[in-house]
N, C-alpha and C. Protein backbone atom coordinates (compact mmCIF):
# COMPACT_ATOMS: atom_id res chain seq x y z
N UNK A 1 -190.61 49.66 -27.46
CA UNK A 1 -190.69 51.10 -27.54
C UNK A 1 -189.31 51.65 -27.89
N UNK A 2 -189.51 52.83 -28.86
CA UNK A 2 -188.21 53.25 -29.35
C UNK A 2 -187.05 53.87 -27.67
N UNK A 3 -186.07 53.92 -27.88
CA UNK A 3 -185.29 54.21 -26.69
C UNK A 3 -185.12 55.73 -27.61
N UNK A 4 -184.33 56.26 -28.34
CA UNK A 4 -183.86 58.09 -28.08
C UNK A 4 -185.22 58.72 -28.69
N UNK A 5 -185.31 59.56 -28.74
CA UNK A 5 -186.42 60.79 -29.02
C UNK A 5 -186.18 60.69 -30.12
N UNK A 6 -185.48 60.91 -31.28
CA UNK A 6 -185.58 60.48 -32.52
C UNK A 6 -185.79 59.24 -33.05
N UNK A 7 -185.91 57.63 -32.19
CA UNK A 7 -186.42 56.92 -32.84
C UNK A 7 -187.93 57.05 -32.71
N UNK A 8 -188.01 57.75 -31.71
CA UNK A 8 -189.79 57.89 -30.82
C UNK A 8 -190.45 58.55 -31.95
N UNK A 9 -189.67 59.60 -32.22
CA UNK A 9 -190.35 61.07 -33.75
C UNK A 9 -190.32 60.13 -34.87
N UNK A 10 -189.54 59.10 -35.43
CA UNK A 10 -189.15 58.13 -36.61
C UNK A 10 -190.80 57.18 -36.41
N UNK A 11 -190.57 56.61 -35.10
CA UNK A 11 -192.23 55.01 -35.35
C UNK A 11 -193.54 55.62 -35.58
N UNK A 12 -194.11 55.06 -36.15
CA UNK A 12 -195.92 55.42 -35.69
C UNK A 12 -196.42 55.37 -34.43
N UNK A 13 -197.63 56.24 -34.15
CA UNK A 13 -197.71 56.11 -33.20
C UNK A 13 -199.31 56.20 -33.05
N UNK A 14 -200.00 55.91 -32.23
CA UNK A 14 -201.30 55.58 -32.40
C UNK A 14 -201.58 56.49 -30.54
N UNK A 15 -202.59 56.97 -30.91
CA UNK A 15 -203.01 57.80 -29.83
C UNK A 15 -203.30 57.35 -28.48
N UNK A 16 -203.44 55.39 -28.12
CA UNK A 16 -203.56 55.07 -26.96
C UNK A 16 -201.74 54.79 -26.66
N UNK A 17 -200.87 54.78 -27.38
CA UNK A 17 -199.65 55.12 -27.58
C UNK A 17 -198.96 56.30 -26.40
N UNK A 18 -199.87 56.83 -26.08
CA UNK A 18 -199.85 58.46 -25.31
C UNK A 18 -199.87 57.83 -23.78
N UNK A 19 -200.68 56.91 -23.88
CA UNK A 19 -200.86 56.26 -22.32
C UNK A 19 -199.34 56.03 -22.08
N UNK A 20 -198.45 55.34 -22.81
CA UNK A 20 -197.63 54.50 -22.36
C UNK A 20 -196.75 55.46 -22.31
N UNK A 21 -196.32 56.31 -23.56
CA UNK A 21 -195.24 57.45 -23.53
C UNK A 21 -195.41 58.68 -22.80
N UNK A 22 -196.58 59.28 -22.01
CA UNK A 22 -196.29 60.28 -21.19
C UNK A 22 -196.30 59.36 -19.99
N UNK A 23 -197.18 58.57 -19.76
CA UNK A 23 -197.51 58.06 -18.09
C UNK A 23 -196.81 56.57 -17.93
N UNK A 24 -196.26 56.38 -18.81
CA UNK A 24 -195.34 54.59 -18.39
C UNK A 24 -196.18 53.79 -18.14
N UNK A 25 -197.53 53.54 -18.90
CA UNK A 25 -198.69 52.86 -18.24
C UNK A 25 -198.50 51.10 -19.20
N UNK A 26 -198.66 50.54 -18.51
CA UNK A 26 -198.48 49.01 -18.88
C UNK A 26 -199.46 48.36 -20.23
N UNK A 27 -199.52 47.68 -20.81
CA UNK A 27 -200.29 46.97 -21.82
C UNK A 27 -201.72 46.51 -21.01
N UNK A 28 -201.78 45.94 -19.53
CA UNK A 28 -202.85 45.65 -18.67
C UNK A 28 -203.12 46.60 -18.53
N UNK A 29 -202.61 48.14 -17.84
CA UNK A 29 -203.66 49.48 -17.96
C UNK A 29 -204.07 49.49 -18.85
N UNK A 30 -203.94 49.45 -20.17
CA UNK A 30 -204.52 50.01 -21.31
C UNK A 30 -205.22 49.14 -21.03
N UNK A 31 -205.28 47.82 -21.19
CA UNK A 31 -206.66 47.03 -21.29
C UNK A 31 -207.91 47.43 -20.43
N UNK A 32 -207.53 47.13 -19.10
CA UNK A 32 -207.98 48.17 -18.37
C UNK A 32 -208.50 49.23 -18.01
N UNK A 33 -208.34 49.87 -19.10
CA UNK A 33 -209.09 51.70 -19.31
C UNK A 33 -209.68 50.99 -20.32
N UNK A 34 -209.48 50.41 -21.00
CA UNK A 34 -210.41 50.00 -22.63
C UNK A 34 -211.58 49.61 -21.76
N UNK A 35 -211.51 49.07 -21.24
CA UNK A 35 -212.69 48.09 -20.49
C UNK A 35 -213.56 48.78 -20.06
N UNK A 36 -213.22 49.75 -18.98
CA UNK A 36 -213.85 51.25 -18.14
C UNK A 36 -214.75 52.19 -19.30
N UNK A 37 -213.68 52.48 -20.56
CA UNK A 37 -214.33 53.12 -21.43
C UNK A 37 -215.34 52.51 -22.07
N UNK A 38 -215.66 51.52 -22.85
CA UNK A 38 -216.01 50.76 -23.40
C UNK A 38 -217.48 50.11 -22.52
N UNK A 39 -217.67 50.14 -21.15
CA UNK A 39 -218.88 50.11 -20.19
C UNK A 39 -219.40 51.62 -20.29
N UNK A 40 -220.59 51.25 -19.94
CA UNK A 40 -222.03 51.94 -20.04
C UNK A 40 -222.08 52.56 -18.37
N UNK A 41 -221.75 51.88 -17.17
CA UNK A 41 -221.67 52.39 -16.30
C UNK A 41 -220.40 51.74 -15.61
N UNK A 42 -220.19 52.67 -14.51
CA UNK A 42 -219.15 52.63 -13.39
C UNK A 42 -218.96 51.24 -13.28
N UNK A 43 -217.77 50.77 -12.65
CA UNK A 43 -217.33 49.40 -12.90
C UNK A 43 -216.78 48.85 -11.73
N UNK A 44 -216.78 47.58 -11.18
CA UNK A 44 -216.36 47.14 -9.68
C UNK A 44 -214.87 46.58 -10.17
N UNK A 45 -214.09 46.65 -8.90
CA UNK A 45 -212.58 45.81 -9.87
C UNK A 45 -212.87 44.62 -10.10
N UNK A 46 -213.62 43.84 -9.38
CA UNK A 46 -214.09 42.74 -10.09
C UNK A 46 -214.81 42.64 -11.30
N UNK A 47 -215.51 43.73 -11.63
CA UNK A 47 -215.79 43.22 -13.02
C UNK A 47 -215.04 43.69 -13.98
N UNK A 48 -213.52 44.53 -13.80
CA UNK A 48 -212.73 44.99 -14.31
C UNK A 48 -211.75 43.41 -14.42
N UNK A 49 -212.06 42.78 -13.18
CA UNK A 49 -210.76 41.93 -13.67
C UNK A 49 -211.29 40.58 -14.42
N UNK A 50 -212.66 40.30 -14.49
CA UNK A 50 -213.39 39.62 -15.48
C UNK A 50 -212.98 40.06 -16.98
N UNK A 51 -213.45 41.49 -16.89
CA UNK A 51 -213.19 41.88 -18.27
C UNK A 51 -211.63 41.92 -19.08
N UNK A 52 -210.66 42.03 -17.91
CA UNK A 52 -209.31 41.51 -18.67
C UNK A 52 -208.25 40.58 -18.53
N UNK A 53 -209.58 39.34 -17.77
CA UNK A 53 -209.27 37.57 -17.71
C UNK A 53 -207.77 37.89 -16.87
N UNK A 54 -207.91 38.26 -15.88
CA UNK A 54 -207.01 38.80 -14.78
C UNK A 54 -207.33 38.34 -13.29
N UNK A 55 -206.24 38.01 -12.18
CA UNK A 55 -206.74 37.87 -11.23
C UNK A 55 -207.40 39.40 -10.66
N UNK A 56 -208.01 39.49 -9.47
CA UNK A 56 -208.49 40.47 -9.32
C UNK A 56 -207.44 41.12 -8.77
N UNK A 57 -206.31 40.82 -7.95
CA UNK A 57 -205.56 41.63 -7.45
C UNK A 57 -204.45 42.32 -8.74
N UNK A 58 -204.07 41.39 -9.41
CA UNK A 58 -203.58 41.88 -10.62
C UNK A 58 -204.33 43.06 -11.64
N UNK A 59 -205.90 43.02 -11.77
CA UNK A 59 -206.05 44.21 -12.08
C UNK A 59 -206.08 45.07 -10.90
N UNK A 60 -206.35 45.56 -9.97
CA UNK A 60 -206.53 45.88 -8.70
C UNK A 60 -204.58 47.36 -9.48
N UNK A 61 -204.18 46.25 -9.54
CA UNK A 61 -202.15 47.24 -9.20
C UNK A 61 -202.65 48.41 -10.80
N UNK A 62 -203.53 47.64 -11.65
CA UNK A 62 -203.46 48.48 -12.87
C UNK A 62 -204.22 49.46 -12.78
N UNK A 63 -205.57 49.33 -11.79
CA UNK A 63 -206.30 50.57 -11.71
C UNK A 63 -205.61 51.21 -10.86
N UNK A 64 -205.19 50.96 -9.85
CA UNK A 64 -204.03 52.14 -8.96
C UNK A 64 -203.79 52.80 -9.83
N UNK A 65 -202.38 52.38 -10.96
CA UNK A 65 -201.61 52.96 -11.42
C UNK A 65 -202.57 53.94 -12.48
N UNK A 66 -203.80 53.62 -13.18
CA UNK A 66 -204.65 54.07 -13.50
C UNK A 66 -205.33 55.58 -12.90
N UNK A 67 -205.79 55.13 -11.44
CA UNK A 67 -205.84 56.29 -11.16
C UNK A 67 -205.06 57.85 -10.54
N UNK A 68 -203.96 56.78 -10.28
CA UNK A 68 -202.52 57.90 -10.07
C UNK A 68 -202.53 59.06 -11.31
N UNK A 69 -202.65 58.09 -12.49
CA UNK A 69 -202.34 58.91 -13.66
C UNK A 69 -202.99 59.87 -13.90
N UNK A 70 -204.48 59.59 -13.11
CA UNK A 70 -205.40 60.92 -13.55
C UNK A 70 -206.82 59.94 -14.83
N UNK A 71 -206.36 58.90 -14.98
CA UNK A 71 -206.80 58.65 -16.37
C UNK A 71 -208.49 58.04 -16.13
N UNK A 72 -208.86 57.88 -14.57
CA UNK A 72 -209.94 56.93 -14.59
C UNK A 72 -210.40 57.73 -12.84
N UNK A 73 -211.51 57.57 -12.62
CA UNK A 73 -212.23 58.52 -11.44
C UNK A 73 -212.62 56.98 -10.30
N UNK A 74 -212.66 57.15 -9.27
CA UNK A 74 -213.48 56.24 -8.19
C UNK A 74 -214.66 56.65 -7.40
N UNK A 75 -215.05 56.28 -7.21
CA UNK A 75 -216.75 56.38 -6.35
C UNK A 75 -216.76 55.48 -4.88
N UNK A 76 -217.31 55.67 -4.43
CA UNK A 76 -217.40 55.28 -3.34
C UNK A 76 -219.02 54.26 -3.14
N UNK A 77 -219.43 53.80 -3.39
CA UNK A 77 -221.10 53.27 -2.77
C UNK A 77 -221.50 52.40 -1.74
N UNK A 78 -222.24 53.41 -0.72
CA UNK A 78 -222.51 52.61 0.20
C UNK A 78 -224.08 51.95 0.51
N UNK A 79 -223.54 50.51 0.76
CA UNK A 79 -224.90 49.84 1.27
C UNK A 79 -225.79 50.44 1.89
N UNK A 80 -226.93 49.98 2.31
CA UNK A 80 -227.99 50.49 2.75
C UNK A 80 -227.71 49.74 4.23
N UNK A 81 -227.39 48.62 4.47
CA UNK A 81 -227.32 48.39 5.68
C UNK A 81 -225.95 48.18 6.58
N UNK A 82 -225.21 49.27 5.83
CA UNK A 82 -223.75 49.24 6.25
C UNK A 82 -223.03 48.58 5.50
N UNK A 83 -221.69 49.08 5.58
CA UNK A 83 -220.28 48.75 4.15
C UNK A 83 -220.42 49.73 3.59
N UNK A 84 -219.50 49.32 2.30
CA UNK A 84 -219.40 50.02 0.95
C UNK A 84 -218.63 49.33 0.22
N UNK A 85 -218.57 50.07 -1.40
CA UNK A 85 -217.62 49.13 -2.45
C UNK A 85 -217.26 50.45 -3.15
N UNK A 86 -216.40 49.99 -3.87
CA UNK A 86 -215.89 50.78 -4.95
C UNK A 86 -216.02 50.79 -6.24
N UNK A 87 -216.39 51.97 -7.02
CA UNK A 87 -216.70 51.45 -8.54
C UNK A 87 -215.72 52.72 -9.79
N UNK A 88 -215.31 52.20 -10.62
CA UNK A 88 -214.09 53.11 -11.56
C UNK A 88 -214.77 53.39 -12.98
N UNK A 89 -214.95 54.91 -13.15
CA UNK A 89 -215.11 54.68 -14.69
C UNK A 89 -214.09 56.03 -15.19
N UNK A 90 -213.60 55.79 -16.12
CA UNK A 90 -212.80 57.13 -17.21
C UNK A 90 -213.30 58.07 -17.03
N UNK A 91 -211.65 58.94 -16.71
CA UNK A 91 -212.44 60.91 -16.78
C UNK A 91 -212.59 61.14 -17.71
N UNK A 92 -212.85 62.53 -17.69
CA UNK A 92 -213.88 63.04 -19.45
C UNK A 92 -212.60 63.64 -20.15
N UNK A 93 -211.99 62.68 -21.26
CA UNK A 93 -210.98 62.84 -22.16
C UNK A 93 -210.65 64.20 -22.33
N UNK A 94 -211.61 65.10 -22.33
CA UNK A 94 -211.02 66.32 -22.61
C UNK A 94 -210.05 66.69 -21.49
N UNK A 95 -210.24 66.44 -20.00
CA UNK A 95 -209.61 66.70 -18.96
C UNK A 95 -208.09 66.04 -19.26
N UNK A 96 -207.87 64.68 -19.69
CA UNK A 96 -207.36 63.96 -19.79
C UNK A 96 -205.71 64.70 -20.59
N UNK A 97 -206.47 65.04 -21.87
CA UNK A 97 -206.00 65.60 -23.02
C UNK A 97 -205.49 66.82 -22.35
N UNK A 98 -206.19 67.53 -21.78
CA UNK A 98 -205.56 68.70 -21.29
C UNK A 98 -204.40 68.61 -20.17
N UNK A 99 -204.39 67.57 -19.15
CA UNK A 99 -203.56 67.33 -18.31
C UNK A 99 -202.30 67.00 -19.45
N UNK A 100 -202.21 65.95 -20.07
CA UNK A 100 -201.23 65.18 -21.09
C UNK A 100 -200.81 66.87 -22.08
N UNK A 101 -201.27 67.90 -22.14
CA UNK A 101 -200.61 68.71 -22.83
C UNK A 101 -200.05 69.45 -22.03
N UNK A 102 -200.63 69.45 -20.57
CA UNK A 102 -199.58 70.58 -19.64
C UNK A 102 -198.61 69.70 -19.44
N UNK A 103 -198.02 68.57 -19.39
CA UNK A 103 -197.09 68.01 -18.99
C UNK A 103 -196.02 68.03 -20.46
N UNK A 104 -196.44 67.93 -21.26
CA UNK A 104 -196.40 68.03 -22.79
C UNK A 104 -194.90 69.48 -22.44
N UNK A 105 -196.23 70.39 -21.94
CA UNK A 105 -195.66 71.71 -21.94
C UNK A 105 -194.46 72.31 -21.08
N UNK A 106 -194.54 71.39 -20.13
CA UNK A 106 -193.83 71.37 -19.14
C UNK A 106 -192.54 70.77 -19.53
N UNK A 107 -192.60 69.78 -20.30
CA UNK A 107 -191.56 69.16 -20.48
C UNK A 107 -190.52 69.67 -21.73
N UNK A 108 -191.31 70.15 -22.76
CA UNK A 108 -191.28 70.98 -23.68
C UNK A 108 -189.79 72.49 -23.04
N UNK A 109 -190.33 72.81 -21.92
CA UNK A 109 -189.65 73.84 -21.23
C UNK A 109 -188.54 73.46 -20.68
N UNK A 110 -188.62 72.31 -20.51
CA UNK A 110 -187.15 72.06 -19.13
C UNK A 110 -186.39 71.60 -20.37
N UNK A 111 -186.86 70.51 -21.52
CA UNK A 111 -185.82 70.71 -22.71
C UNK A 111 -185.44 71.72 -23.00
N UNK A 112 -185.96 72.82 -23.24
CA UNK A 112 -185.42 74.15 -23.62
C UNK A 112 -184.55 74.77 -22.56
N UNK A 113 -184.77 74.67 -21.46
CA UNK A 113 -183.51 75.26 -20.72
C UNK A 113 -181.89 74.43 -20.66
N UNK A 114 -182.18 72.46 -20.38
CA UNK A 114 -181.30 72.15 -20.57
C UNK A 114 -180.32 72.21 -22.34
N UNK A 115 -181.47 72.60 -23.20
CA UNK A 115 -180.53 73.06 -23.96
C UNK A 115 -179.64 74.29 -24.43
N UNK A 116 -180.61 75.06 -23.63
CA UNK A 116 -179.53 76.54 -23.29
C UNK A 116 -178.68 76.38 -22.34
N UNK A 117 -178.55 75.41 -21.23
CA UNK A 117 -177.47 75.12 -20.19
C UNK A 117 -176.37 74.65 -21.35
N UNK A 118 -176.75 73.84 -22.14
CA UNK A 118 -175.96 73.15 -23.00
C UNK A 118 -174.67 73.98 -23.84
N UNK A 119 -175.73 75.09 -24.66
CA UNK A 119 -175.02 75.59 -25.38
C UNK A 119 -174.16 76.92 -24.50
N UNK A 120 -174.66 77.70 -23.37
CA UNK A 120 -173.84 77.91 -22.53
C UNK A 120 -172.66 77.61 -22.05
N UNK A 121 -172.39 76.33 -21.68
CA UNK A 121 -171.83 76.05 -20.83
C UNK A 121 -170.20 75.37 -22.15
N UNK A 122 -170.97 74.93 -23.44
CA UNK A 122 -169.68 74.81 -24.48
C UNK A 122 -169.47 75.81 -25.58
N UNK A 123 -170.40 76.98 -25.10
CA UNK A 123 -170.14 77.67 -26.40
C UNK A 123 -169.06 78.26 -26.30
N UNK A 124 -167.79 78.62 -25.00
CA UNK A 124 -166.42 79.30 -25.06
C UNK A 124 -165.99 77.94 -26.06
N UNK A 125 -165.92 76.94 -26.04
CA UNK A 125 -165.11 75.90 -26.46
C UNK A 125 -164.91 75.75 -27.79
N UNK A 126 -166.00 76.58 -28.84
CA UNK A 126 -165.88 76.75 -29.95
C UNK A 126 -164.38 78.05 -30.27
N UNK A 127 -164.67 78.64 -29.17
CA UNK A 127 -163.98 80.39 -29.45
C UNK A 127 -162.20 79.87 -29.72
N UNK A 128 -162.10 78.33 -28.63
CA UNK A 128 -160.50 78.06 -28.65
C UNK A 128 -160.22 77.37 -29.50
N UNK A 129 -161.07 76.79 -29.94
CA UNK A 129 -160.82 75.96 -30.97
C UNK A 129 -159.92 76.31 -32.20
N UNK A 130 -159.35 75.47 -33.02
CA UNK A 130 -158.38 75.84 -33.90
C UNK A 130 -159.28 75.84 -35.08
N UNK A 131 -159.42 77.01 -36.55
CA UNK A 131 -159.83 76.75 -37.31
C UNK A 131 -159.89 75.84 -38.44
N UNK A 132 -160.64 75.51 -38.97
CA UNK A 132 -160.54 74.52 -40.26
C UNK A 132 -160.67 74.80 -41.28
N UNK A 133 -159.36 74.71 -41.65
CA UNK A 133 -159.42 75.29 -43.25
C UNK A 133 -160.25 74.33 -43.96
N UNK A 134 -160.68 74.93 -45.02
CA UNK A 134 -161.42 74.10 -45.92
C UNK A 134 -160.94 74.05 -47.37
């Protein structure tokens, strides 16, 4: 992954790309949500960690981080004769999309102030400066 913001604006970038650059999400999340998306219904971590030839506890850390992000929902189902299990499928992208643009927006803003702190804080430094002839 590019390191400054201008090599980030310079690479291609492909829209599951978004996982990794707003939320720091790993190559196993992505697989991981591929998997969730890609099923027809709700999903056990075990058959999450079938689907990305993973131990189960190893997918287990990716859906956490999964659902921290917002990116995937949990359920609860309980037996009929006592217990329960857990099952994960993807929120509805539009939610998704909309969260990833308020943060977008958010972030968008605090650049803009640290760059008015910026130019604040050196713009006397131009005033002493000695001119340059040209």
């Amino acid at each position: 992954m590019a390191n400054s913001m201008s090599e980030q604006l310079q690479q291609d970038m492909e829209c599951e790309g978004l996982l990794e650059c707003i939320h720091g999400l790993k190559q196993l999340d992505k697989e991981c949500f591929r998997v969730l998306v890609e099923s027809d219904e709700p999903l056990t971590i075990d058959e999450i960690s079938d689907g990305v030839d993973r131990e189960r506890s190893t997918a287990y850390r990716s859906i956490q981080r999964l659902l921290q992000s917002g990116f995937i929902q949990k359920e609860q189902i309980n037996y009929d004769q006592g217990g329960y299990y857990h099952v994960y499928y993807p929120t509805d992208p539009t939610e998704i999309a909309n969260d990833m643009q308020r943060m977008l927006n958010d972030w968008y803003a605090k650049m803009g102030q640290l760059i008015q702190e910026f130019e604040d804080k050196y713009e006397h430094t131009n005033e002493n400066a000695p001119a340059v002839e040209g």
